[in-house]
Protein backbone atom coordinates (compact mmCIF):
# COMPACT_ATOMS: atom_id res chain seq x y z
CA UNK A 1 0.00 0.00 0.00
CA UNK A 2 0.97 3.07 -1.24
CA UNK A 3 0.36 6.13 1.38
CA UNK A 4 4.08 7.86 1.63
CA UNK A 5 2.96 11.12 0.43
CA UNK A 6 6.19 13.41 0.64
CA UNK A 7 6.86 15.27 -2.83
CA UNK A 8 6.56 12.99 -5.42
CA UNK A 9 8.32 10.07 -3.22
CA UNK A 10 5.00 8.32 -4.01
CA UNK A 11 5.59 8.51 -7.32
CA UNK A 12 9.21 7.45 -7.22
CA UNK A 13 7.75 4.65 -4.89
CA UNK A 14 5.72 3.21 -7.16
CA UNK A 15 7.71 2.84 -10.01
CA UNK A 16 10.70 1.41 -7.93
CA UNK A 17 8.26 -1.49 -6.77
CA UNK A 18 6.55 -1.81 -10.63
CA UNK A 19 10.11 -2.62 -11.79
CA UNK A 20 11.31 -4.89 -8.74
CA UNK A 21 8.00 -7.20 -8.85
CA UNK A 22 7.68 -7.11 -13.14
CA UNK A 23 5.37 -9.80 -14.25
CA UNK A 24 4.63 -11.19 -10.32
CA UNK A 25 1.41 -11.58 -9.03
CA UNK A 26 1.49 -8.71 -6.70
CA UNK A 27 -0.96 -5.43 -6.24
CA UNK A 28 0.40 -1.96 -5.95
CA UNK A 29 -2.88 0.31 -3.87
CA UNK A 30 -1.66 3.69 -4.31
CA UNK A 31 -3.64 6.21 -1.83
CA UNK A 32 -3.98 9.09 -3.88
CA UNK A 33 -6.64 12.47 -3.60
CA UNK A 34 -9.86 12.73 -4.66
CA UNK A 35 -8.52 16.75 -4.87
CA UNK A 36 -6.94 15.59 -8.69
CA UNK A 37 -10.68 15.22 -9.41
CA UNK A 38 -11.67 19.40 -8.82
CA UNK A 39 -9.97 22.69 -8.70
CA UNK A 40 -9.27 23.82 -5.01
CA UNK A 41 -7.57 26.63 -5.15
CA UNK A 42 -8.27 27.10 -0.79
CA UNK A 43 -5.77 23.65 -0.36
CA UNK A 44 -3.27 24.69 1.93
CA UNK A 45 -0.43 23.44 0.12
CA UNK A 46 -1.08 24.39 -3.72
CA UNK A 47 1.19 21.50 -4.75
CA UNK A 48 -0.05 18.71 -3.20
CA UNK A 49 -2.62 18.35 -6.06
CA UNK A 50 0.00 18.32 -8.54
CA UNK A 51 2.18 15.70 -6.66
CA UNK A 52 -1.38 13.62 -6.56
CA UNK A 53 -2.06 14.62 -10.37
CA UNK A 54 1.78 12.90 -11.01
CA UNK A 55 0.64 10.12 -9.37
CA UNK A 56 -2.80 9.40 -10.77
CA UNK A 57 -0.48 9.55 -14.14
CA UNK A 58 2.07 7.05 -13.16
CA UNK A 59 -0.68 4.60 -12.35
CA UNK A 60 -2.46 4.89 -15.37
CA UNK A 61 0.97 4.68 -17.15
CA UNK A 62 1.90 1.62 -15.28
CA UNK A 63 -1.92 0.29 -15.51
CA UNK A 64 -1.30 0.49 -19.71
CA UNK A 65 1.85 -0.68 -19.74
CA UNK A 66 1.86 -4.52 -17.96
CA UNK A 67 -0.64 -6.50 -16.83
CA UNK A 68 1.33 -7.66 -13.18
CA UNK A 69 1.78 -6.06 -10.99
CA UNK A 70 -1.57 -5.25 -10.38
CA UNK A 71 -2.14 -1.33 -10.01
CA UNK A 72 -5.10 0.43 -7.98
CA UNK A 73 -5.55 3.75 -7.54
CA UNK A 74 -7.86 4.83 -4.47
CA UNK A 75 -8.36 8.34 -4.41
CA UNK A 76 -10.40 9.29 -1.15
CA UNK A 77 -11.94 12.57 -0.06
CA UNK A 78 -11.27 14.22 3.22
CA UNK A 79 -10.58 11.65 5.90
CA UNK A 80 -10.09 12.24 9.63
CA UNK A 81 -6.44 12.64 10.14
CA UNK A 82 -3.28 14.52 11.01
CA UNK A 83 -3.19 16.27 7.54
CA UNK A 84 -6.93 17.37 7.67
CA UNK A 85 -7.65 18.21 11.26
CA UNK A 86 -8.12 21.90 9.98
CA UNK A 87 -10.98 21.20 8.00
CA UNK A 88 -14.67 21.28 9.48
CA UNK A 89 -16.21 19.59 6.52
CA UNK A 90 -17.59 15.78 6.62
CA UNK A 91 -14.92 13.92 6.36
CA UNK A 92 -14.28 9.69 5.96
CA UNK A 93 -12.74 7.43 8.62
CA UNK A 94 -9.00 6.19 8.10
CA UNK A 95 -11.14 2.97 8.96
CA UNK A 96 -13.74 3.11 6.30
CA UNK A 97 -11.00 3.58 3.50
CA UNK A 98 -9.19 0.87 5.06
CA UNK A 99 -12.11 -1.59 4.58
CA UNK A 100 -12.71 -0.55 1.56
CA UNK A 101 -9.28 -0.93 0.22
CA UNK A 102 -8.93 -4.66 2.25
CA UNK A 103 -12.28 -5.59 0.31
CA UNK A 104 -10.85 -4.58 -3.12
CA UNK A 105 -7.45 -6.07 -2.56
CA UNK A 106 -9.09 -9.11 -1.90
CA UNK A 107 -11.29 -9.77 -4.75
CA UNK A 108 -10.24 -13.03 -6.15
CA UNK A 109 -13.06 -13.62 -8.46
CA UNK A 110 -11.64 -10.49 -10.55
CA UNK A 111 -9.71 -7.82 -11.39
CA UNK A 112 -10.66 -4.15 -10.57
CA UNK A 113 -9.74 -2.27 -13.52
CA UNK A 114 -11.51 0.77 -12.64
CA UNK A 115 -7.86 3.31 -12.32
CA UNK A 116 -9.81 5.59 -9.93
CA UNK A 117 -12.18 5.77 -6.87
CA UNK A 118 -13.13 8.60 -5.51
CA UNK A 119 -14.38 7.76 -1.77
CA UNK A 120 -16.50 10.30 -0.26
CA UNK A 121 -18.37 10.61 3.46
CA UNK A 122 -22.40 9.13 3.59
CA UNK A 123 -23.54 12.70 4.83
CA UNK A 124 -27.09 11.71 4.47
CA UNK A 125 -29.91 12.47 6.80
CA UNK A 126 -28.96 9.37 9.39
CA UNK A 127 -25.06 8.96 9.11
CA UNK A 128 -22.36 10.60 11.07
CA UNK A 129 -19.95 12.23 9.69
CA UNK A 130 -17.19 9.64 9.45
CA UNK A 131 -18.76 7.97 7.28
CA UNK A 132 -19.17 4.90 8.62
């Protein structure tokens, strides 16, 4: 999994581990942002989208290129950590994305070839606001 955001060490991550496990049955889940999806020109640090945007490329890149290893791209929207304890908005659990990302990494009966999910918090009229 992933979730080393620092610069574009994700980026540099994941094509480091595409190379090492070449043609082995092994998935890559790259945590990315669902902020590559909109303009949000309020984002505290103005290139964090772009170091996200590099990485949505690189997995689509990688996706095209070879069929093993496996790439995902998860791209949830604000979850309750560290990085987003500023903002007051709805926001997922680290938990939720986790079980959503254990459920897709464990689908045996196929392949997810969708490159992108965007995950976003159940703010309807009955659900807290972790989405869970």
């Amino acid at each position: 999994i992933n979730n080393a955001h620092s610069g574009f060490a994700q980026v540099d991550l994941l094509f480091l581990l595409h190379k090492m496990w070449q043609g082995s049955d092994k998935i890559i889940a790259n945590i990315a942002s669902s902020i590559t999806m909109r303009w949000d020109t309020s984002n505290r640090d103005p290139k964090y989208r772009t170091e996200k945007l590099a990485l949505d490329d690189a997995c689509q890149y990688l996706w095209n290129k070879a069929g093993w290893p496996h790439i995902m791209l998860f791209k949830p929207c604000a979850t309750a950590t560290e990085r987003m304890a500023h903002w007051n908005g709805n926001k997922v659990s680290p938990e939720a994305i986790a079980d959503f990302l254990i459920y897709c990494i464990n689908q045996k009966q196929f392949r997810i070839q969708q490159v992108g999910i965007a995950i976003n918090p159940d703010v309807g009229p009955n659900k807290n606001n972790l989405g869970k």
